[in-house]
Structures are given as structure tokens and as C-alpha cells.
Protein backbone atom coordinates (compact mmCIF):
# COMPACT_ATOMS: atom_id res chain seq x y z
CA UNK A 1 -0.37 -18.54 34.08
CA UNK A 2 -2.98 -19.49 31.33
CA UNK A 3 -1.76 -20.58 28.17
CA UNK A 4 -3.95 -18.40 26.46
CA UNK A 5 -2.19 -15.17 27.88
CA UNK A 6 -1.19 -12.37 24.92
CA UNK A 7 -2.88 -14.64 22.36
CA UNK A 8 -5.31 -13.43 19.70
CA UNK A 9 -9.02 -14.46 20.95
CA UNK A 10 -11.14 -16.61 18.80
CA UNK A 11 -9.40 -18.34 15.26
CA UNK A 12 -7.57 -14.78 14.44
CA UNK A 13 -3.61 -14.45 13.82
CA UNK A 14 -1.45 -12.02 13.72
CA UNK A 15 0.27 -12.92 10.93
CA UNK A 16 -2.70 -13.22 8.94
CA UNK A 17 -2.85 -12.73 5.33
CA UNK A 18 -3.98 -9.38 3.67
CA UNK A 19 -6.86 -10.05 1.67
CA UNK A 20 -6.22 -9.03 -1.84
CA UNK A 21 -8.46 -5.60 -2.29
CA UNK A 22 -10.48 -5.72 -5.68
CA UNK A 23 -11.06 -1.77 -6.52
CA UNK A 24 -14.04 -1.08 -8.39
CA UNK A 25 -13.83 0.68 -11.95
CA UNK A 26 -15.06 4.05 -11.44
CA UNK A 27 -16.35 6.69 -14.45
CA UNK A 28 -16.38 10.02 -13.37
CA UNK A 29 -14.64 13.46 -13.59
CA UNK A 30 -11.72 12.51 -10.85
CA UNK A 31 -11.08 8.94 -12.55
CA UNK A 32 -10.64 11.29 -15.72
CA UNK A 33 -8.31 12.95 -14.19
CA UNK A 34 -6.61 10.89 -12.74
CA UNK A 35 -6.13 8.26 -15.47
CA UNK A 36 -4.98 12.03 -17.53
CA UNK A 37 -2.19 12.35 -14.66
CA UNK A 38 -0.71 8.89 -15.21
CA UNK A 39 -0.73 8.98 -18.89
CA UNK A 40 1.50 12.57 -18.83
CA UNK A 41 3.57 11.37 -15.94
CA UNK A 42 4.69 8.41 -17.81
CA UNK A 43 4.73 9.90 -20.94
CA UNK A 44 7.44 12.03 -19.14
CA UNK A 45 9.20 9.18 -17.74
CA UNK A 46 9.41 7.01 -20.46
CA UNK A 47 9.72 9.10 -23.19
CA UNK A 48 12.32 11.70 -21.44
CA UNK A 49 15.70 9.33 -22.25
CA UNK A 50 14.61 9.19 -25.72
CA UNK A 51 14.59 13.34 -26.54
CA UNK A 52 17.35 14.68 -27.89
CA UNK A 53 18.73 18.48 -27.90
CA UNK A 54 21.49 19.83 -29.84
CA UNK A 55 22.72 16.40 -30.87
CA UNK A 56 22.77 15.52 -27.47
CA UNK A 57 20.49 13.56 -25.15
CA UNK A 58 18.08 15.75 -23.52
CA UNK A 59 18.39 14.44 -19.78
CA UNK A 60 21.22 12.64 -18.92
CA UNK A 61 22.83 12.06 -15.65
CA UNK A 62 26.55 11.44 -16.48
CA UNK A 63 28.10 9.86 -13.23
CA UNK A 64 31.30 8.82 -14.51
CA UNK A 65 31.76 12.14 -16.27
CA UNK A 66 30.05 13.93 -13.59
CA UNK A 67 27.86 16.11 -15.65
CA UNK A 68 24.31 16.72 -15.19
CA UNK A 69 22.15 17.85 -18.55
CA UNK A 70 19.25 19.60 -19.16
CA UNK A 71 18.44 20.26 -22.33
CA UNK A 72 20.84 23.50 -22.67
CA UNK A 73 22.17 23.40 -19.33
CA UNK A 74 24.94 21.49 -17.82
CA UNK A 75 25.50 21.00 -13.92
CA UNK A 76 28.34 20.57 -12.58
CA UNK A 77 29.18 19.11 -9.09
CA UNK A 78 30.23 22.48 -8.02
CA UNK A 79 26.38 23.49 -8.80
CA UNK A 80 24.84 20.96 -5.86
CA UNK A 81 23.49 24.11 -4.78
CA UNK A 82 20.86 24.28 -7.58
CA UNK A 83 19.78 20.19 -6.12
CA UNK A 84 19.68 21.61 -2.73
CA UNK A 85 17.35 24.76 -3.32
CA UNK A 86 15.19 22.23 -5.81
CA UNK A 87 14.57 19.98 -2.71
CA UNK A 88 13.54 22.32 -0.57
CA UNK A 89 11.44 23.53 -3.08
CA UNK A 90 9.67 20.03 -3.15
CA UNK A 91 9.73 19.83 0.45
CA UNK A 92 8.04 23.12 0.75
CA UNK A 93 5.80 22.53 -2.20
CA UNK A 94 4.39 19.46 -0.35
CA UNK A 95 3.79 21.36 2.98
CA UNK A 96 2.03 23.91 1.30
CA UNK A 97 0.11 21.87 -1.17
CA UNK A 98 -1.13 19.50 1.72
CA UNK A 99 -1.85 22.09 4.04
CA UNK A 100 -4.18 23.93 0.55
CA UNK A 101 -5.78 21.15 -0.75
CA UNK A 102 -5.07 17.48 1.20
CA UNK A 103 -2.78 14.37 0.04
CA UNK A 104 -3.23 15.99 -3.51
CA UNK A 105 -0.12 14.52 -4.33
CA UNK A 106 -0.61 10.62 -3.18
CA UNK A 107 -3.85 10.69 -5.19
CA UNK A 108 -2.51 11.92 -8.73
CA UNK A 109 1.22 12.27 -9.06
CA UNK A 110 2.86 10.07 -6.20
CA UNK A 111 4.92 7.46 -8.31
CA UNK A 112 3.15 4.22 -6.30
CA UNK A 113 -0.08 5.54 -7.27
CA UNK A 114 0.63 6.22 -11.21
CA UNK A 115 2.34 2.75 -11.89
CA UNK A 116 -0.16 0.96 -9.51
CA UNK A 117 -2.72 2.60 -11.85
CA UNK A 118 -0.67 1.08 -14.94
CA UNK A 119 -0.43 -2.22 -13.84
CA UNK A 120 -4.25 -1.81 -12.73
CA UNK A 121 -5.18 -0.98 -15.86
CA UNK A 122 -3.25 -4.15 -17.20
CA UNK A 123 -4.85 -6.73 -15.16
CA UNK A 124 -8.39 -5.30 -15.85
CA UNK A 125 -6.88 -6.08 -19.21
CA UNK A 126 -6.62 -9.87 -18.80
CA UNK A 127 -8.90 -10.42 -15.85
CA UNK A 128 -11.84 -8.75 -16.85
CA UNK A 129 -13.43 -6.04 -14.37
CA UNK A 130 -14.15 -6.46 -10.60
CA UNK A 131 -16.76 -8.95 -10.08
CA UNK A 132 -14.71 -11.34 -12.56
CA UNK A 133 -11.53 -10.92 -11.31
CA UNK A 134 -13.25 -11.66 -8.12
CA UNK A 135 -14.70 -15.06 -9.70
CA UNK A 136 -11.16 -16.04 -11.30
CA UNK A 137 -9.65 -15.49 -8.19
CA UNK A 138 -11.80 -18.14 -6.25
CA UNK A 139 -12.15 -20.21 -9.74
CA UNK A 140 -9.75 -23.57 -9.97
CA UNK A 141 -6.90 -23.58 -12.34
CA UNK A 142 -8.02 -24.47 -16.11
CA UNK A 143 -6.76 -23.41 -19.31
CA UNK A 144 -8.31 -20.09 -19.05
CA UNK A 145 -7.33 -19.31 -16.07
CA UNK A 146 -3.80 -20.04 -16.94
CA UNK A 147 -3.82 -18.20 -19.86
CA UNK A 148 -5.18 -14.92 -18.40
CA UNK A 149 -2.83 -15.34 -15.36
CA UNK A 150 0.47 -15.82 -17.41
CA UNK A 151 -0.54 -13.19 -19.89
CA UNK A 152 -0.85 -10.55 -17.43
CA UNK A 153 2.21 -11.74 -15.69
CA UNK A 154 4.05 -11.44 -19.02
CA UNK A 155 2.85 -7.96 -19.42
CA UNK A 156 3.57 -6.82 -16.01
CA UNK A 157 7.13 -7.83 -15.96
CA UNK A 158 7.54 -6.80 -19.54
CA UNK A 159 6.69 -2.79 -18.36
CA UNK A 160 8.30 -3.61 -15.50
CA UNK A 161 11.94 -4.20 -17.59
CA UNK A 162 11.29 -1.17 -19.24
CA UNK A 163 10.86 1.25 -16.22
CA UNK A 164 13.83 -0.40 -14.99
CA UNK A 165 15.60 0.45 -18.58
CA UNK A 166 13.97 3.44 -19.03
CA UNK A 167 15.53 5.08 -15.68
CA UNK A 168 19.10 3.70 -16.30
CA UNK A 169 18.62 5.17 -19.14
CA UNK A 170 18.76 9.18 -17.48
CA UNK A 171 22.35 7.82 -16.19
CA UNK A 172 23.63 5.61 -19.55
CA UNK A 173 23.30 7.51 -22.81
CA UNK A 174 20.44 5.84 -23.79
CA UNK A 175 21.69 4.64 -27.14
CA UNK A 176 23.94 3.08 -25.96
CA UNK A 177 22.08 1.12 -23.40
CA UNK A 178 19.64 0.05 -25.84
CA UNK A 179 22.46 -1.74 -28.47
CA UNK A 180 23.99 -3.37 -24.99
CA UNK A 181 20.58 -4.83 -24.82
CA UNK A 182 20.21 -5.71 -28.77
CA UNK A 183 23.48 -7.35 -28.20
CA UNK A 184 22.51 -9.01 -25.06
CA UNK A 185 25.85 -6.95 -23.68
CA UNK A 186 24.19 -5.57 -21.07
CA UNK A 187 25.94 -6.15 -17.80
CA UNK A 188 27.84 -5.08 -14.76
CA UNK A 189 25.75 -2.16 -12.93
CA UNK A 190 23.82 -1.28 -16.11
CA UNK A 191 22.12 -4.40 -15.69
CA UNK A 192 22.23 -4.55 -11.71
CA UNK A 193 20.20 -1.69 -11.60
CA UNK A 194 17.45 -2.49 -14.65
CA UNK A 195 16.94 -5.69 -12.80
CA UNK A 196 16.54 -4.20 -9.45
CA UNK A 197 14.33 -0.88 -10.46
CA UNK A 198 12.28 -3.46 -12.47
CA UNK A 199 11.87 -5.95 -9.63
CA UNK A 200 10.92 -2.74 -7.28
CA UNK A 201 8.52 -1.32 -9.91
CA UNK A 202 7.29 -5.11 -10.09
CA UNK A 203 7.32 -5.48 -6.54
CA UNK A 204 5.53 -2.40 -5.27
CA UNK A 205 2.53 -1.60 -8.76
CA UNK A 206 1.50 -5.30 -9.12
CA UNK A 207 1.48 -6.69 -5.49
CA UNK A 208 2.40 -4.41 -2.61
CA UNK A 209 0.00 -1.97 -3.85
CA UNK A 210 -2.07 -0.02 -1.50
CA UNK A 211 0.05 -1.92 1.48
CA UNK A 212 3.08 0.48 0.18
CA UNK A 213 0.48 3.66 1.43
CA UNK A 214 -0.27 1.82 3.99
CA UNK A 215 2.33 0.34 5.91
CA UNK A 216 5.74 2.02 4.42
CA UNK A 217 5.18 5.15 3.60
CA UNK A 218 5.88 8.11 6.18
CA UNK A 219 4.47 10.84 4.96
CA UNK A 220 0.44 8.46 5.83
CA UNK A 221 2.30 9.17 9.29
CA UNK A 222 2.87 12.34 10.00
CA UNK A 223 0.21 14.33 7.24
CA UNK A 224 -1.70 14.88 10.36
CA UNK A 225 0.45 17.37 11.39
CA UNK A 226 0.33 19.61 7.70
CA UNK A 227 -3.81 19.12 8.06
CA UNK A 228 -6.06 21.75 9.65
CA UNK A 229 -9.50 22.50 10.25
CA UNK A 230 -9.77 24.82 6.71
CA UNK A 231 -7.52 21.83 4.67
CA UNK A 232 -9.35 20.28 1.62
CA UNK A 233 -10.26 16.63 2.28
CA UNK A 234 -12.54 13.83 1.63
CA UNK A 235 -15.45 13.71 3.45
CA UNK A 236 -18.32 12.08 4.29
CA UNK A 237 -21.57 14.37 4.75
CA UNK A 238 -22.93 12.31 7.56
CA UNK A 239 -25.54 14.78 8.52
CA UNK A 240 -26.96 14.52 5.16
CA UNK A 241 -26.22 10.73 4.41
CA UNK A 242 -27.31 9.17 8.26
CA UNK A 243 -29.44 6.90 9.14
CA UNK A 244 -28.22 4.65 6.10
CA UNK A 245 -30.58 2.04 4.08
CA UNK A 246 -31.63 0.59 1.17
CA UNK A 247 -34.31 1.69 -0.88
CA UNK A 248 -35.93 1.59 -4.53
CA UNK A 249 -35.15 4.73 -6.61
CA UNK A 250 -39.41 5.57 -6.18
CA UNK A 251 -39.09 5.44 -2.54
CA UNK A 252 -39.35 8.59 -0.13
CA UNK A 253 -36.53 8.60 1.95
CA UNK A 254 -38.49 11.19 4.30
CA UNK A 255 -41.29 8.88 4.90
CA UNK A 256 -38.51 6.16 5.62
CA UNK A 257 -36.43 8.04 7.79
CA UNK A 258 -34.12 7.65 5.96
CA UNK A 259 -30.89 9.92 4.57
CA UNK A 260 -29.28 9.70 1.03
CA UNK A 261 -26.74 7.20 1.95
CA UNK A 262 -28.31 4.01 0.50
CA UNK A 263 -25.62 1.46 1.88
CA UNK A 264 -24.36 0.52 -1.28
CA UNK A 265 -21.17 0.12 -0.38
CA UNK A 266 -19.50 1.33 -3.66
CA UNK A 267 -17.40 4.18 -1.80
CA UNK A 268 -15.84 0.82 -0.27
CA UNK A 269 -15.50 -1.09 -3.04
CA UNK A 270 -13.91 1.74 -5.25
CA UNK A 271 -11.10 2.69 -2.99
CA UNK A 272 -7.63 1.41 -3.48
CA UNK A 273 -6.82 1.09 0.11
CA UNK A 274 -9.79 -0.37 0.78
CA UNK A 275 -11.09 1.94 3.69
CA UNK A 276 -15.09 3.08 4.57
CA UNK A 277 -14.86 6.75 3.93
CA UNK A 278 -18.18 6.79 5.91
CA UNK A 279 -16.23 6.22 8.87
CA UNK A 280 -14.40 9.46 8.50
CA UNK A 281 -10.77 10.81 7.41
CA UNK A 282 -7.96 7.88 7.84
CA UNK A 283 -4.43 8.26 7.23
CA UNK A 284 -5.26 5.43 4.52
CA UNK A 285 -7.03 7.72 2.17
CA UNK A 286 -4.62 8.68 -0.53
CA UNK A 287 -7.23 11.16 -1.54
CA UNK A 288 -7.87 9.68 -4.85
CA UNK A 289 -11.48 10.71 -5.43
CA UNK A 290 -12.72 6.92 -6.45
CA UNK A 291 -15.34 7.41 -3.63
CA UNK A 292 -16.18 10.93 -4.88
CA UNK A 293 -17.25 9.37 -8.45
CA UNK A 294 -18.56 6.31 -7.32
CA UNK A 295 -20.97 8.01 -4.81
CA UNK A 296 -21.97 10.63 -7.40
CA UNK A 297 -23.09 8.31 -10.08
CA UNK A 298 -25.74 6.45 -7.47
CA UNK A 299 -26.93 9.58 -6.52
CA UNK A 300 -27.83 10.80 -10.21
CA UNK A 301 -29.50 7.75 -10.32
CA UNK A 302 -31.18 7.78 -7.52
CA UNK A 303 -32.12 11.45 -8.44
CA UNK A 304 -30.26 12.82 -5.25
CA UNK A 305 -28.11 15.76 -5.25
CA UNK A 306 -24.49 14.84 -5.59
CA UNK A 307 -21.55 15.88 -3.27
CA UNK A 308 -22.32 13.27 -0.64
CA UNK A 309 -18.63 12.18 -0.60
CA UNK A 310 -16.93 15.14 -1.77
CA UNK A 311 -14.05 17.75 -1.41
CA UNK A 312 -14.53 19.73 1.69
CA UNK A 313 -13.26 21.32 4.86
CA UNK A 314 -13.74 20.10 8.86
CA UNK A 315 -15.10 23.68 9.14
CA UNK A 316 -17.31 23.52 6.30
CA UNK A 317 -19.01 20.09 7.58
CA UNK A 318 -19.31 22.36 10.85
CA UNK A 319 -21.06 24.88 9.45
CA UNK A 320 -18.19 27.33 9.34
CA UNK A 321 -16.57 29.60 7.13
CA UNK A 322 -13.45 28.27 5.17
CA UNK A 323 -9.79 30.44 5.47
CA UNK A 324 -7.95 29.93 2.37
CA UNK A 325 -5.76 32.22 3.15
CA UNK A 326 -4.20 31.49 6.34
CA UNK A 327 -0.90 31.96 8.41
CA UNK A 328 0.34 28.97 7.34
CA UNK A 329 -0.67 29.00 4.08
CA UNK A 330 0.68 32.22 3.32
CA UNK A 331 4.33 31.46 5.43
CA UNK A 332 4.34 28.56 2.89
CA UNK A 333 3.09 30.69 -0.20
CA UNK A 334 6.09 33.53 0.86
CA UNK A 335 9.13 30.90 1.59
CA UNK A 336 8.08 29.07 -2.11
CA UNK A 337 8.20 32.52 -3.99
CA UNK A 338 11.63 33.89 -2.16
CA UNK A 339 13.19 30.57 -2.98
CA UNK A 340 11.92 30.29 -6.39
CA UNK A 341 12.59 33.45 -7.09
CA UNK A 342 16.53 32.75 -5.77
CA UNK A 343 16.79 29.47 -8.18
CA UNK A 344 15.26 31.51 -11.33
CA UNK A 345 17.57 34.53 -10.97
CA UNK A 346 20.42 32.44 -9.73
CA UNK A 347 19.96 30.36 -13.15
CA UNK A 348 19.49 33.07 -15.17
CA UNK A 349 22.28 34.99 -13.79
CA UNK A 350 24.89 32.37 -13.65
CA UNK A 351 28.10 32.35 -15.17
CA UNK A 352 28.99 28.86 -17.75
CA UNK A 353 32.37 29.58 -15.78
CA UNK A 354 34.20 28.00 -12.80
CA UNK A 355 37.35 28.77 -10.99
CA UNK A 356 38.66 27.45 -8.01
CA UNK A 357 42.27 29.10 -6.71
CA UNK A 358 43.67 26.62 -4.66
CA UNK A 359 47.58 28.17 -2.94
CA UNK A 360 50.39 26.34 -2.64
CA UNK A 361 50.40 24.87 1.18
CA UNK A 362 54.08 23.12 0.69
CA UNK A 363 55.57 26.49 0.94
CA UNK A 364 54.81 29.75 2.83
CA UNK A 365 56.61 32.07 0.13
CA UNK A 366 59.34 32.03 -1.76
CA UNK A 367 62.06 35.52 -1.81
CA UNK A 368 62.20 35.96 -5.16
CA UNK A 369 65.19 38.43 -5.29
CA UNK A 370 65.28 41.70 -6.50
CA UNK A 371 62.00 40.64 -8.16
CA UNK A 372 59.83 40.56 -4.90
CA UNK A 373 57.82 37.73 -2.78
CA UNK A 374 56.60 34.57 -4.83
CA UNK A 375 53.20 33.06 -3.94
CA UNK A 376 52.38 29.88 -6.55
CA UNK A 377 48.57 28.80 -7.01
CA UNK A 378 46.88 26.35 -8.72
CA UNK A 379 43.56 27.11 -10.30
CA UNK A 380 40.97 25.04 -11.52
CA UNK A 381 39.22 26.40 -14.52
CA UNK A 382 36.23 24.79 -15.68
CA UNK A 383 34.64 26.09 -19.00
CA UNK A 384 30.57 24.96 -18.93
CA UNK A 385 29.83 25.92 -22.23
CA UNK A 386 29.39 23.68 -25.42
CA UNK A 387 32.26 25.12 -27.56
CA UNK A 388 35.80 26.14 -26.61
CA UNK A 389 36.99 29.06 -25.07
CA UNK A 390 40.49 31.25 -24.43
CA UNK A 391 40.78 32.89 -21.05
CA UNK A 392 43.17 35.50 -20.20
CA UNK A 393 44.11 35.37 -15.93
CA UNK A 394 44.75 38.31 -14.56
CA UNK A 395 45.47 39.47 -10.76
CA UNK A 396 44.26 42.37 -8.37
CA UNK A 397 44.00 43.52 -4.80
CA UNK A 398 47.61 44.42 -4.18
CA UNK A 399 49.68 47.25 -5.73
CA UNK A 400 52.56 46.03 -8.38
CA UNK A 401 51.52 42.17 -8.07
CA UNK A 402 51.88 40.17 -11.49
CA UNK A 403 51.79 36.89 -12.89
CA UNK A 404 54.98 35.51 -13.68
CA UNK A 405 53.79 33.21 -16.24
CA UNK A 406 50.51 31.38 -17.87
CA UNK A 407 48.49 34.61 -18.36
CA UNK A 408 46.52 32.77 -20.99
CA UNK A 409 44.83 29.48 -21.63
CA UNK A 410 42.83 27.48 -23.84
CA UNK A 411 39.92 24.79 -22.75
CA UNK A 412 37.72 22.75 -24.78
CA UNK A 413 34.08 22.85 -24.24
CA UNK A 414 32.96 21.05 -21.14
CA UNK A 415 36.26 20.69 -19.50
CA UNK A 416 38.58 21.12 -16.84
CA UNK A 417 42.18 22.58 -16.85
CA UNK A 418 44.48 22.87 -14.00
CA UNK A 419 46.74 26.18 -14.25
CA UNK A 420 49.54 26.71 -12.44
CA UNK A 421 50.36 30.45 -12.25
CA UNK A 422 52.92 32.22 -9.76
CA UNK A 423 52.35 35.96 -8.19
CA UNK A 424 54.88 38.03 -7.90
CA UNK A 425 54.75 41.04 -5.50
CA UNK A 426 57.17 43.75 -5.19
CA UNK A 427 58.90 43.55 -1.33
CA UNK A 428 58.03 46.37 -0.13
CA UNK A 429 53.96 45.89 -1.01
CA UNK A 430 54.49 42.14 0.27
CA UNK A 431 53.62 42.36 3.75
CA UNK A 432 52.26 39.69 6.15
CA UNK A 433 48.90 38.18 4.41
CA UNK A 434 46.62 39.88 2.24
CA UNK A 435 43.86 39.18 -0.41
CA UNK A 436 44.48 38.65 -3.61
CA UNK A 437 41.70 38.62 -6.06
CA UNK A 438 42.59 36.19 -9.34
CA UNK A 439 40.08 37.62 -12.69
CA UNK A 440 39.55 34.86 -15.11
CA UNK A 441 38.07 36.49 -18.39
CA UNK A 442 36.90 34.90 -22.16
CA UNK A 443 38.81 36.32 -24.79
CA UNK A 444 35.85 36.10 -27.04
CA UNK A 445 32.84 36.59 -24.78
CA UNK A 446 33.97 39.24 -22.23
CA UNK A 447 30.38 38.75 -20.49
CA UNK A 448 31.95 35.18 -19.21
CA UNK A 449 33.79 36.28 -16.40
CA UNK A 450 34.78 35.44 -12.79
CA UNK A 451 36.81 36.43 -9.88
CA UNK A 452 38.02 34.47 -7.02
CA UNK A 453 39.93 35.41 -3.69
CA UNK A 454 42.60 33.73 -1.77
CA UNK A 455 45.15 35.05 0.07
CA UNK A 456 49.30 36.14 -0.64
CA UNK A 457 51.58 35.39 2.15
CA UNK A 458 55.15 37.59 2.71
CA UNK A 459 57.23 38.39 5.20
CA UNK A 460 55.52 39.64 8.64
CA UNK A 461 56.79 43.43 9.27
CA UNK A 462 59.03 43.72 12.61
């Protein structure tokens, strides 16, 4: 067997080295955008551990505590139900804005494309624009050079640190985080996790890059199967753009025969992932638009229509009508409204009060005597408001039954007490099992209410 067998052909490898891709700076109505999407995304992110509400950090993910806040709100680990209907609102969400309107969300809010835009932004900062970024690249190391090089690598792993702080900061009240650091204190997990979300953020915005859409992320994989014929994408208008060439701005493309695409190449150079649009759709395209504006500014110079690279459908490149409003589409639409309808009401609905009755497993019952059959319980009260509260605990369900003791209690705001209470049930309405219903009630805010159900356990008739 040849040597040669399974091996590349000519000088190629296949581990060779990604070329570096050089996007071109782009002015146009999508950059605008786009550039508006980052700045209020990170706004949000960086600026979110730093509000405050009621003398209380706005956001703040309290692990050890387990309490979740939000602004007014606080979630409680019994309230994972809320998380679970939010993600498949975001899962939905996706489906249905993919199958609407394309990879809207890679191009302007996925989290890889906003800080890959930052850090962008930074080297174009230091480097210069494309064509001398290009040049420093491929120059040898000087002064210059190193200067330009290190500056930017200063400022990229300064941002960096601060995502990194900036996110353990939704999980460590954030002024306390920030004296830890003042105090160089910082340490254990706090600083684990700074290091690592930095490194990551470092990682992924300044080098990774486009590779990230590339190469690791599924949902390049399997958007194929969201897309259909009436689905908004990028696309090339070859019918209108073919046979490509070059041309002055005076020439007649007709008496060339010629179309509008003048083989510029700055659709190519503009795009992050570095793809040919021209080619047609590939799972590459993050749908960011760069192509859209870069293609639109040579054609108002050339003085050709624009919308040669634009926002379209597979049907409307056909010819075809466009359904917006689709089977799909409107499952999508439907399942978003019933389930945001659910977390709204559920929210606004909800009760800043928590019981669990848990019974007594060590015994059956207990024969109380003359005074009836004994059930004990243990219930866990949780009071979600901000201020204190007294509840009165009261029972229903069977005839006669009555608490033998801690008919009242008080908790402080946010907290958790553990009551044990005993039911006592007259013998001759203590029968086998039945349900018991336990009513936990605010003394001063009778709206705050809530009843649980568990069950009393007697002697089984003969």
C-alpha cells in the first residue's frame, strides 16, 4: 500500500492554521443597529449589579441564602417553576423568531456576537482599520508595533476582568465584592469564577471569534431544521447580480453583459465569519447584515439600485408569494401567548406565602384518650415579603378536628419557620385516612393566605 494513502494531496494539512479573518468596517443602517444592540446589551450587563431598589441590590442571585431578587420580587427555590416556564419561553421564542425572521438572534443579541463586537471595536482602536491591521499583522516587531499590540492586550483583558466581576457580581452583593477587590481580599470561589468568566470572555471575543459560530455552537447545526421556504434570510440576488465583473462607474453594464455585481469582494471582506454570501445561505452566516451595508454603499455609488444582498425569502428569489403567517408560525405565535400569559397571571396572582405540611412518618397515630386520635405535623412556613408578619394556623376537612397547640406564629421578613402543631380528632370522626386541609392566614393582611392538604391517619373501622 502507497504511503501516500488517506493523506492530504499537494502541501495541505489538516491541522492547518485558521487564517485570522480581518472584517471590514461597514457604515450603514444594520451596522447602526447593530453597534445600538451591543451598547444596550452591555449597558444591561454591566450596569445591572450596580442598581439598587429599596435599599437593596436590584438583581442579585443569593446562593448561599437561596434567594433570587428582582427588583420587588423575591424567588424562592420552591418558585423553580417561574425558571422553568421562562426557559421554555426562550426556547420557544427562538423557534419562532428563527422560523419569522432568520438567525436574528446570532446577528444582534447572541452574547459571542456583542462582546466580539466590543473587543472589535477595541482593536480597531489600537490597530487602526482593516487594511492596517492587515499591514501590522505581516509588519516585523518595532516599537510601534509593540506598543499597539500590548495596549490592546491591556485593554482586552482589562474588560475582560470586569465581565468576569461584573457577573459574580449578580451572585455576591456587589458591594461587597468590589471592597474584597479594593482590599485585594478577593478569593476562594469569588475569585475562581472572575478569573475563569474573564478568561472565557477573553478566550472566546478576542480570539476564538467567529470559530465559536463556527465550530461550537449547535444551534449553526441544526437552524436548518427551524428555516423554510417563506423564512427571512440573507440573500444573494443572483439573477440580478450574474455574470459578475469589474467596471468604471460610466460603464453600461448592458452593453458589457454584465449584471450589478461588480466583484468587489466587500460582501467578503465585511463578514465576520468570513463566508461569500454570493455562494448562497451557509450555516456560517450569523445573519449580521455587514454584507447588506457593504453591498449597498457600492451600489449608490455605482448608481445601481440597492438590495443586491438583502433580507429576503427562498420564495421571494423564486418569484413567489411570501406566507407570514404560516402553520408554524402561528403554532409558535399560540404556545408563546398561552405560556406568557400563564407566567404573567401566575406572577401577578401569587401569594408572598409558602407552606409546606410535612406528617409525622415515625408514628401512625397516637390514642389520645378521651380526647380523640393525635396526628403531629410539621409545617414549613415561609413568609416572602420584606417586613414581618403574624400568622394564625388553622385546620379543616374533618368534623371536630383542632389544633392542640401553636395556633399562632410570628416570622420575620424573608424567612423560614418550622411549626410543629398536633391535630386532634374526636374518635368517632377519626376513621382510617382522610384529608386534612391546614389554612395558614396573616393576621394583618388577610389577602396573604394559603392552604395545604395532607392526610390524618386513625384507626381502620372493623
Amino acid at each position: 500500500m502507497s504511503a501516500n494513502v488517506g493523506q492530504p494531496s499537494g502541501n495541505a494539512s489538516l491541522y492547518q492554521r485558521e487564517e485570522k479573518i480581518h472584517p471590514r468596517e461597514v457604515d450603514g443602517r444594520f451596522d447602526r443597529l447593530r453597534k445600538l444592540a451591543m451598547l444596550v446589551l452591555l449597558g444591561i450587563f454591566y450596569v445591572g449589579p450596580w442598581l439598587m431598589y429599596d435599599g437593596r441590590q436590584a438583581v442579585l442571585f443569593d446562593l448561599p441564602a437561596r434567594k433570587f431578587y428582582l427588583f420587588g420580587l423575591t424567588f424562592w427555590p420552591q418558585d423553580f417553576v417561574y425558571l422553568a416556564l421562562l426557559l421554555i419561553i426562550a426556547a420557544i421564542s427562538l423557534f419562532f423568531f428563527t422560523a419569522l425572521a432568520g438567525r436574528l438572534w446570532c446577528g444582534y443579541a447572541c452574547p459571542q456576537t456583542v462582546w466580539t463586537e466590543a473587543f472589535a471595536l477595541i482593536e480597531r482602536v489600537f490597530e487602526g482599520r482593516r487594511a492596517q491591521r492587515i499591514k501590522l499583522d505581516k509588519a516585523p516587531w518595532t516599537g510601534n508595533k509593540f506598543a499597539r499590540k500590548t495596549g490592546k492586550q491591556f485593554a482586552w483583558i482589562a474588560l475582560a476582568l470586569f465581565t468576569g466581576f461584573c457577573f459574580v457580581a449578580y451572585f455576591v452583593p456587589v458591594g461587597e465584592l468590589a471592597r474584597q477587590v479594593a482590599t485585594l481580599e478577593l478569593g476562594g470561589w469569588a475569585l475562581f469564577w472572575v478569573l475563569f468568566y474573564g478568561f472565557a470572555t477573553y478566550g472566546n471575543a478576542a480570539y476564538m471569534r467567529e470559530q465559536v459560530c463556527k465550530y461550537m455552537c449547535p444551534y449553526a447545526r441544526f437552524q436548518s431544521a427551524m428555516f423554510d421556504k417563506d423564512s427571512l434570510i440573507i440573500t444573494y440576488d443572483t439573477e440580478r447580480g450574474e455574470p459578475r465583473g469589474s467596471r468604471s462607474r460610466k460603464a453600461d453594464r448592458q452593453s458589457l453583459a454584465l449584471g450589478d455585481c461588480i466583484d468587489c469582494t466587500l460582501c467578503v471582506q465585511a463578514c465576520p465569519t468570513g463566508i461569500d454570501i454570493r455562494d448562497g445561505l451557509q450555516y456560517e452566516c450569523i445573519a449580521c447584515a455587514a454584507c447588506i451595508d457593504a453591498c449597498d454603499d457600492v451600489m449608490d455609488k455605482m448608481n445601481y439600485p440597492r438590495g443586491l444582498i438583502r433580507y429576503s425569502t427562498e420564495n421571494a428569489m423564486n418569484g413567489k408569494q411570501t406566507r407570514v403567517l404560516r402553520p408554524r408560525v402561528l403554532i409558535y405565535a399560540v404556545l408563546l401567548s398561552v405560556l406568557f400569559g400563564a407566567f404573567i397571571t401566575s406572577m401577578a396572582t401569587s401569594v408572598p406565602l409558602l407552606v409546606d405540611v410535612i406528617r409525622d412518618r415515625n408514628s401512625l397515630y397516637r390514642d389520645a384518650g378521651i380526647d380523640g386520635i393525635e396526628n403531629t405535623y410539621l409545617l414549613n412556613i415561609i413568609n416572602k415579603e420584606r417586613r414581618s408578619h403574624r400568622y394564625t394556623i388553622s385546620v379543616a376537612g374533618i368534623e371536630a378536628a383542632r389544633l392542640t397547640s401553636n395556633s399562632e406564629i410570628d416570622i420575620p421578613a424573608e424567612s423560614l419557620a418550622s411549626v410543629p402543631v398536633a391535630v386532634i380528632v374526636p374518635h368517632e370522626y377519626a376513621k382510617g385516612g382522610q384529608s386534612i386541609m391546614f389554612h395558614v392566614q396573616a393576621v394583618d393582611a388577610p389577602a396573604i393566605q394559603r392552604e395545604e392538604i395532607s392526610r390524618f391517619r386513625g384507626p381502620v373501622p372493623r
